[in-house]
Protein backbone atom coordinates (compact mmCIF):
# COMPACT_ATOMS: atom_id res chain seq x y z
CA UNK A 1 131.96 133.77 58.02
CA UNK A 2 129.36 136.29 58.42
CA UNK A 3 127.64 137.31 61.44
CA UNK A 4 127.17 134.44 63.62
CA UNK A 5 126.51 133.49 67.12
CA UNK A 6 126.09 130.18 69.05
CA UNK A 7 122.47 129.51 69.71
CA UNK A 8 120.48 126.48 71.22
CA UNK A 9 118.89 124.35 68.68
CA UNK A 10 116.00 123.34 68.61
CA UNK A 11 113.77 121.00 66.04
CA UNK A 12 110.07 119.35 65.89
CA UNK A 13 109.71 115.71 66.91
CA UNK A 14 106.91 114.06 64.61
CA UNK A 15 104.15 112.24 66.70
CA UNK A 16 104.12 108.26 65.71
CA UNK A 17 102.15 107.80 62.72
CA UNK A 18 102.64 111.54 61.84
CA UNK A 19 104.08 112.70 58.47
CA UNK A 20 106.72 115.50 58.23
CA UNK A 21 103.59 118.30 57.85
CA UNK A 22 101.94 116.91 61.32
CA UNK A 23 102.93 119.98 63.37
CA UNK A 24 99.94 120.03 65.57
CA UNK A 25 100.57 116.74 67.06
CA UNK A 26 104.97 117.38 67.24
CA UNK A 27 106.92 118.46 70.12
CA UNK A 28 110.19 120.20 70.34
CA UNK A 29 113.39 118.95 71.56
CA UNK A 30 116.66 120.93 71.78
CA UNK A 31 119.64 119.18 70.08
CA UNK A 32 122.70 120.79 70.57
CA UNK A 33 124.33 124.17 70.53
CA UNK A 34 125.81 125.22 67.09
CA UNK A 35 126.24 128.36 65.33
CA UNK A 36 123.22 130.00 63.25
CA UNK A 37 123.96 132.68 60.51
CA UNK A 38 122.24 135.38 59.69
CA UNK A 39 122.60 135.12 56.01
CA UNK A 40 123.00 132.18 53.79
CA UNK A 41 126.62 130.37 53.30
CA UNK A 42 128.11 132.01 50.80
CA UNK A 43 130.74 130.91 47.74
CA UNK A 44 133.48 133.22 49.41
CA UNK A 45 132.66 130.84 52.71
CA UNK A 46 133.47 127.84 50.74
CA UNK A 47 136.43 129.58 48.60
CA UNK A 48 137.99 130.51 52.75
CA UNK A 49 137.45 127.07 53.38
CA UNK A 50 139.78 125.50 50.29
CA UNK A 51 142.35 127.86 51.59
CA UNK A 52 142.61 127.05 55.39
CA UNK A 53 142.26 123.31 53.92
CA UNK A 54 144.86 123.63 51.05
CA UNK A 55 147.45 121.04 51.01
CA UNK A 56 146.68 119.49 54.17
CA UNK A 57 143.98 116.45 52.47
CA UNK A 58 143.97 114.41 49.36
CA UNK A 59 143.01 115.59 45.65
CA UNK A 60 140.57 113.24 45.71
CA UNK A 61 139.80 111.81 42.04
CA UNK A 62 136.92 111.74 39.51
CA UNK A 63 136.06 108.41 37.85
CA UNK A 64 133.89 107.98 34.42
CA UNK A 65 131.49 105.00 34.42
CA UNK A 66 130.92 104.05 30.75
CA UNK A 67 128.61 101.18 31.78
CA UNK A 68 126.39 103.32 34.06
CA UNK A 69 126.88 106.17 31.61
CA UNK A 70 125.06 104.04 28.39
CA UNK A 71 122.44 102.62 31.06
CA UNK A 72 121.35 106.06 32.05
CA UNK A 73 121.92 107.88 28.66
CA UNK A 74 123.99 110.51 30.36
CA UNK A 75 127.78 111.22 30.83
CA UNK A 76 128.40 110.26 34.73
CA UNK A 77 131.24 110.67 37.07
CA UNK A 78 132.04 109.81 40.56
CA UNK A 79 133.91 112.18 42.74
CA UNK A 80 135.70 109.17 44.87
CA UNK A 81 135.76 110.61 48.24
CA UNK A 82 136.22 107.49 49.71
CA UNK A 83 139.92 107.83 49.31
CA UNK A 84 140.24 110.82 51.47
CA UNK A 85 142.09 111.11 54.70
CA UNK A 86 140.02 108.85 56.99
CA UNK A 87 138.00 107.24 54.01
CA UNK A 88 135.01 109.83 53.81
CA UNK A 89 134.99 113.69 53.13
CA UNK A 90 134.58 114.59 56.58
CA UNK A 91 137.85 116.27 57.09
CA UNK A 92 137.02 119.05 54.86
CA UNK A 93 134.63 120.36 57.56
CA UNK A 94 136.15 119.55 60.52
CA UNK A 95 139.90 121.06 59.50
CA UNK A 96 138.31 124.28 58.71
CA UNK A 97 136.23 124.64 61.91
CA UNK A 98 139.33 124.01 63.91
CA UNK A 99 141.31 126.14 62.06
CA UNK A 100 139.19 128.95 63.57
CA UNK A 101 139.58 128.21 67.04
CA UNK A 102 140.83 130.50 69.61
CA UNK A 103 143.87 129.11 71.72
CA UNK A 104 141.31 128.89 74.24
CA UNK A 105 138.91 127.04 72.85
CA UNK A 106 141.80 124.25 72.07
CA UNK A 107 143.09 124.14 75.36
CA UNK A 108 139.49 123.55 76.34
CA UNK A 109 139.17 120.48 73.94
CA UNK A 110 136.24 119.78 71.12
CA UNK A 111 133.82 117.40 71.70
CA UNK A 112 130.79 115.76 68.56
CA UNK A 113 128.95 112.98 68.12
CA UNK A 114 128.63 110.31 65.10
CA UNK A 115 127.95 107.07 63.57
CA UNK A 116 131.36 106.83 63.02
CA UNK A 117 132.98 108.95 59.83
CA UNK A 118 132.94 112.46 61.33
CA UNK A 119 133.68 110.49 64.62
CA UNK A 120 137.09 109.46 62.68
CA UNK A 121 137.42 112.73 60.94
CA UNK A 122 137.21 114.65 64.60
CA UNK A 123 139.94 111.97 65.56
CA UNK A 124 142.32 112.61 63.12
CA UNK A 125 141.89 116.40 62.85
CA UNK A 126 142.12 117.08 66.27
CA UNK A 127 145.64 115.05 66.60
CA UNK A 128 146.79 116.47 63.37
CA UNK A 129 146.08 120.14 65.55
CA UNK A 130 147.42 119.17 69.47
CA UNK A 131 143.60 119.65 70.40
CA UNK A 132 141.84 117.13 73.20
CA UNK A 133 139.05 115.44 70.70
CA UNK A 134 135.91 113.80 72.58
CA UNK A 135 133.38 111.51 70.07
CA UNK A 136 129.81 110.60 71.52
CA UNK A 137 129.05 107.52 69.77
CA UNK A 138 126.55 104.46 70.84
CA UNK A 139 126.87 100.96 71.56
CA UNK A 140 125.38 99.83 67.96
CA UNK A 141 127.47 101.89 66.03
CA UNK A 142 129.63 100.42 64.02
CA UNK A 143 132.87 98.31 66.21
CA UNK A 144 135.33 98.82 63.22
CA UNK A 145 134.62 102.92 63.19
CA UNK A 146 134.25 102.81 66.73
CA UNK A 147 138.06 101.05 67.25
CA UNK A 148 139.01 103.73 64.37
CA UNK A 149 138.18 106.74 65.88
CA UNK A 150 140.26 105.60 68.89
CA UNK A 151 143.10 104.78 66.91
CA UNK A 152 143.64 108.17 65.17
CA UNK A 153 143.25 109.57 68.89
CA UNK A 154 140.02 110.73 70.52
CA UNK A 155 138.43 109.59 73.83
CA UNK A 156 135.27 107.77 72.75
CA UNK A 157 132.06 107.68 75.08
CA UNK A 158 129.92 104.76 73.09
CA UNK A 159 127.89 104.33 76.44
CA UNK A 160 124.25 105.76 74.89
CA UNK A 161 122.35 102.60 74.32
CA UNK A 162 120.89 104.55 71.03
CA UNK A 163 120.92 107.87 69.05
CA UNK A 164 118.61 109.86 70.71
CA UNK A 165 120.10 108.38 74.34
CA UNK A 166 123.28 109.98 72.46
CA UNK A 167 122.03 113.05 71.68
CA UNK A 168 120.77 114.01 74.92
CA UNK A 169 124.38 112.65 76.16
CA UNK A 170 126.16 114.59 73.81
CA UNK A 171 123.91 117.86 75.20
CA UNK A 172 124.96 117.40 78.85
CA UNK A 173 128.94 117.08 78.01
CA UNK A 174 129.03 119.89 75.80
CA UNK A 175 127.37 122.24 79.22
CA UNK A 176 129.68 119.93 81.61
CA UNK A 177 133.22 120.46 80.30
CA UNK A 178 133.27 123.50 78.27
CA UNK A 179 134.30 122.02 75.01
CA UNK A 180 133.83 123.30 71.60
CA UNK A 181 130.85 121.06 69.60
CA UNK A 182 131.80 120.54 66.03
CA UNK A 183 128.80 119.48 64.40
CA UNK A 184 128.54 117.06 62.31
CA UNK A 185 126.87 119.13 59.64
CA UNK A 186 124.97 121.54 61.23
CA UNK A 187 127.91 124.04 61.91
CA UNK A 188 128.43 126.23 58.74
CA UNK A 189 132.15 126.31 58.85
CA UNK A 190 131.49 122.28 58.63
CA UNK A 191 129.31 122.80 55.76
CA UNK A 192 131.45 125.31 54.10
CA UNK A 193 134.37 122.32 54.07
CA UNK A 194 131.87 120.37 52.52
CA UNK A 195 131.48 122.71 49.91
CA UNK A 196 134.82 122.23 48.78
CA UNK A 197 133.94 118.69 47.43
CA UNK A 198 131.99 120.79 45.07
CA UNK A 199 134.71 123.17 43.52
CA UNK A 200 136.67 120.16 42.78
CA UNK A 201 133.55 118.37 41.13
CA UNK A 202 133.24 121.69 38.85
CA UNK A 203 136.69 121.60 38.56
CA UNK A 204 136.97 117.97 37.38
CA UNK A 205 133.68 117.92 35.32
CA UNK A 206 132.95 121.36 34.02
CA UNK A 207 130.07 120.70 32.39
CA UNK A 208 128.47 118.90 34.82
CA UNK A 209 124.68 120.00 34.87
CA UNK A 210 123.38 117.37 37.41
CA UNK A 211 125.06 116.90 40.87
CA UNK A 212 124.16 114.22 43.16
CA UNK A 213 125.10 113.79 46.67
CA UNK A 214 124.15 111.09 49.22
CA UNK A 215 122.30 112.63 52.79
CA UNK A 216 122.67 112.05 56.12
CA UNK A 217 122.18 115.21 58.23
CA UNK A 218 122.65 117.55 54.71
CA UNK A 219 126.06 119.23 55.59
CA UNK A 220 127.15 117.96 52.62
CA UNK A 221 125.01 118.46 50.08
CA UNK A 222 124.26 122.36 51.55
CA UNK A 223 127.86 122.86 50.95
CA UNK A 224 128.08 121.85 47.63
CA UNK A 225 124.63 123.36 46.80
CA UNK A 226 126.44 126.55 47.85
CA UNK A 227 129.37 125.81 45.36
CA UNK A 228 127.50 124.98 42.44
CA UNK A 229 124.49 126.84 42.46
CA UNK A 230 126.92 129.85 42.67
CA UNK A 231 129.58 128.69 39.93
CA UNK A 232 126.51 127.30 37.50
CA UNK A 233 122.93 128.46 38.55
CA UNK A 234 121.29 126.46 36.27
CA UNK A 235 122.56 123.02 37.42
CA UNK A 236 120.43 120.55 39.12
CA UNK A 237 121.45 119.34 42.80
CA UNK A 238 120.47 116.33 44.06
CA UNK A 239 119.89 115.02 47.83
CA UNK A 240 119.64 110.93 48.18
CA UNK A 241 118.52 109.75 50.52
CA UNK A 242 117.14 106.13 52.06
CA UNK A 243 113.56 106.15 52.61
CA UNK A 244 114.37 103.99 55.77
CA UNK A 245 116.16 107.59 56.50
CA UNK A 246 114.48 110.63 55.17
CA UNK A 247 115.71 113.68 57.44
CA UNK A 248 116.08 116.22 54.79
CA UNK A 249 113.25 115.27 52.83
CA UNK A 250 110.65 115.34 55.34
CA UNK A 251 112.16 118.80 56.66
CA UNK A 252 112.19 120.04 53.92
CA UNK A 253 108.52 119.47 53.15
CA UNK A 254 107.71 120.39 56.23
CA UNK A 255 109.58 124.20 56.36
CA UNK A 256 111.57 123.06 59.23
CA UNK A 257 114.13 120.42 60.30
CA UNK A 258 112.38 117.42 62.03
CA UNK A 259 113.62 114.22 63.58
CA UNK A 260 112.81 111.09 62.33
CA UNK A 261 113.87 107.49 63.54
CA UNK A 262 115.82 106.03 61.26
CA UNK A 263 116.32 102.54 60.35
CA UNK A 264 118.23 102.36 57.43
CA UNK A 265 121.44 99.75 56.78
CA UNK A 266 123.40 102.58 55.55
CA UNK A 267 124.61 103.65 58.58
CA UNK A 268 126.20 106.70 58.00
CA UNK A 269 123.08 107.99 56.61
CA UNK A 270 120.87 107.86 59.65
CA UNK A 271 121.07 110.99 60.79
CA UNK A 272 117.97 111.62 63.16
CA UNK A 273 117.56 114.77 62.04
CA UNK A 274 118.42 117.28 59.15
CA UNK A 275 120.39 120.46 60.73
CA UNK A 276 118.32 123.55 60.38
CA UNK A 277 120.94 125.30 58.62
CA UNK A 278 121.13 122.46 56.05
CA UNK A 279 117.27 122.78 55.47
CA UNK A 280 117.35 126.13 54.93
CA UNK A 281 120.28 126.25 52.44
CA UNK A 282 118.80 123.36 50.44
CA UNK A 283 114.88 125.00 50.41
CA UNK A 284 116.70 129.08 49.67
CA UNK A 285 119.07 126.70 46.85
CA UNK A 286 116.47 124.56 44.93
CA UNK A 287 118.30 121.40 46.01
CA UNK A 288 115.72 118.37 45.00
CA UNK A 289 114.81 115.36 46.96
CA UNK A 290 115.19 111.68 46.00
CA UNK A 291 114.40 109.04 48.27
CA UNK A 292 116.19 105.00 47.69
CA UNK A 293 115.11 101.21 48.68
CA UNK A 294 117.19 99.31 51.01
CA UNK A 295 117.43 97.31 47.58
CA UNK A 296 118.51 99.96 45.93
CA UNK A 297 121.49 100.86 47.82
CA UNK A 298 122.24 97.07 47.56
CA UNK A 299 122.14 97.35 44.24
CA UNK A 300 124.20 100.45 44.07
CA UNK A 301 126.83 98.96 46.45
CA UNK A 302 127.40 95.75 44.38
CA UNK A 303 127.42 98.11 41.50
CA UNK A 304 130.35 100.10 43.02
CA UNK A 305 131.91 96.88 43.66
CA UNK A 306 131.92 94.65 40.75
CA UNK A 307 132.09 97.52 38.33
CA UNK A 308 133.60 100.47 39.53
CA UNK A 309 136.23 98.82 41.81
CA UNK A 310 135.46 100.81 44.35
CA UNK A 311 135.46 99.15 48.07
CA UNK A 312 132.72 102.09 49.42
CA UNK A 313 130.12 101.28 52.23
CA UNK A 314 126.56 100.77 51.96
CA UNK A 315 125.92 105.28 52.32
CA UNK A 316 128.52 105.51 49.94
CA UNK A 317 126.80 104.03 47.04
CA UNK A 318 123.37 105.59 47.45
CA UNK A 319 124.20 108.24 44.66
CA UNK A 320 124.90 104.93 42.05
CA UNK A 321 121.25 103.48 44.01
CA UNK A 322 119.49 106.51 42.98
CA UNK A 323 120.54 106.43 39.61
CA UNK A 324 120.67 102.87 38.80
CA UNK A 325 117.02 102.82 39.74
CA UNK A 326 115.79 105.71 37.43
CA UNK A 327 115.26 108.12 40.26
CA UNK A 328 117.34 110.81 39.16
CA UNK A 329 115.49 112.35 36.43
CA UNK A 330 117.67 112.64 33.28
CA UNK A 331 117.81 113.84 29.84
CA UNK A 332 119.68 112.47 27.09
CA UNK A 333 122.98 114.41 27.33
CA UNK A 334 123.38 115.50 30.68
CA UNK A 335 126.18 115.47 32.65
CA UNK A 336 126.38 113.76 35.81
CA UNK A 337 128.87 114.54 39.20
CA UNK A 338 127.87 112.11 42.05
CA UNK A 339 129.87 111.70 45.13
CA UNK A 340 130.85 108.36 46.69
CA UNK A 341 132.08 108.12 50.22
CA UNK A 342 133.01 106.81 52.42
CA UNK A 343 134.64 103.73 52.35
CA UNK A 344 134.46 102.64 55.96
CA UNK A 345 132.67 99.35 55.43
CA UNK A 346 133.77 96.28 57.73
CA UNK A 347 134.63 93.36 55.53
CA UNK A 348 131.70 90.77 57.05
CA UNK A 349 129.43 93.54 55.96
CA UNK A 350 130.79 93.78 52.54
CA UNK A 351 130.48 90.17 51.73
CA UNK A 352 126.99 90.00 53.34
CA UNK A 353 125.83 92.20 50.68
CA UNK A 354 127.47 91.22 47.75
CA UNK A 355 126.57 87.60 48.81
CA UNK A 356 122.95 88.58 48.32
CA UNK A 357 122.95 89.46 44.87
């Protein structure tokens, strides 16, 4: 990684009633301390990444879907991250930010925060490395990833009565004990781990000209902007989002990462806010916007389900929601890599949905 340096960051709050462009009537509010680059994240980044990470996750695989592939007249495939270590692709990022610790900063501990994947992914990476993991979460996330992130080993503070309670609780712990934050997305060693999803997408589906990825806080989809946009410049990448949940969207009309309240059933896509480094990789990479229903991730999730076999959660099958509802724009012959993950979904929650449809 490039020249970096940890910095306080800090985002605009919208005013209620506000769109993402209201700047006049926002605030700011600091979020966390993370590190900022001075240039963009790089396809070398993501290339360092896949080797510190080599052999130490799964290969995850890429399905076909004929039936979704003659519904949307285009050739699509789903990169099933769900079956990676901890059931989402979280690892990537985390294993490579803790791979460049300093003794030190072990010793010390790490500490995030998270609705419950990255919680799990933290977990599981830090006992994998010997290093003291601490996960902010709150008291309506998720029991099942809650109970999981305990299991693979971290201490887990789900005292916040909400997100932004957690937030500002996750901001005083990381100035009380010293210990390193790995960001959910916002770190770009995170992002660049993320990125590797994308060389294995190229790798799988060479000719892949449309790229869709699901959006939380955009950690993701800025790493595997970075991959693709650098291995085929003239592919389309896709963010998806709920519009119960529209973090990178509304940042990214407005210039600058904002926070938003979100509301949406797909849990591990309400992030309140899309990391600054996220917005400004997607704006520099042309990464486009597409916003879902709460229907259509229902749809997309009994899609996944009854067709594809594939046991993901609700934010897992908001890439099949986006283009089961026509919001991806295609042309006859493309080629289509989504991602799916993760597949942390509690089984009442499962068979609430599907007993909807």
């Amino acid at each position: 990684m490039r020249s970096t340096q940890n910095r306080a960051i800090f985002v605009r709050v919208a005013a209620a009633g506000q769109g993402a462009r209201g700047h006049a009537a926002s605030r700011e509010t600091r979020i966390g301390v993370v590190a900022a680059t001075s240039e963009l994240l790089t396809i070398d980044d993501v290339y360092a990444a896949r080797e510190r990470i080599a052999g130490r996750l799964h290969r995850t695989p890429t399905l076909g879907s004929r039936t979704l592939s003659e519904r949307v007249g285009a050739q699509v495939h789903f990169k099933a991250e769900l079956f990676q270590r901890t059931g989402s692709f979280k690892p990537r990022g985390v294993l490579n930010k803790l791979s460049t610790l300093s003794d030190e900063e072990k010793a010390r501990g790490v500490i995030s925060i998270s609705a419950g994947n990255h919680a799990q992914a933290l977990a599981y990476a830090s006992a994998v490395e010997g290093i003291d993991a601490l996960v902010v979460m709150w008291q309506a996330a998720s029991p099942m990833k809650i109970a999981a992130a305990r299991a693979y080993g971290a201490t887990v503070d789900d005292s916040p009565p909400d997100i932004p309670a957690a937030f500002e609780h996750l901001d005083r712990l990381v100035e009380e004990t010293g210990r390193t934050l790995v960001h959910p997305y916002d770190d770009p060693l995170v992002m660049a781990g993320q990125g590797t999803v994308g060389l294995e997408m190229l790798d799988d589906v060479p000719d892949a000209d449309v790229v869709v990825v699901q959006v939380g806080g955009g950690g993701l989809v800025s790493g595997i902007a970075t991959a693709v946009k650098a291995l085929k410049p003239e592919a389309r990448v896709f963010a998806v989002e709920p519009e119960l949940s529209n973090a990178l969207a509304a940042s990214m009309a407005a210039g600058e990462s904002v926070t938003i309240e979100p509301k949406s059933a797909a849990d591990g896509l309400n992030g309140p806010y899309a990391g600054p480094n996220c917005v400004r990789v997607c704006l520099d990479l042309g990464v486009e916007n597409v916003l879902v229903t709460e229907d259509d991730l229902k749809e997309g999730f009994t899609f996944m389900y009854g067709r594809m076999k594939l046991a993901c959660e609700l934010a897992g099958a908001a890439t099949a929601a986006a283009l089961l509802a026509g919001k991806v724009p295609l042309e006859r012959g493309n080629t289509v890599a989504a991602v799916v993950s993760g597949g942390n979904v509690a089984a009442q929650t499962a068979a609430a949905i599907l007993a909807e449809q």
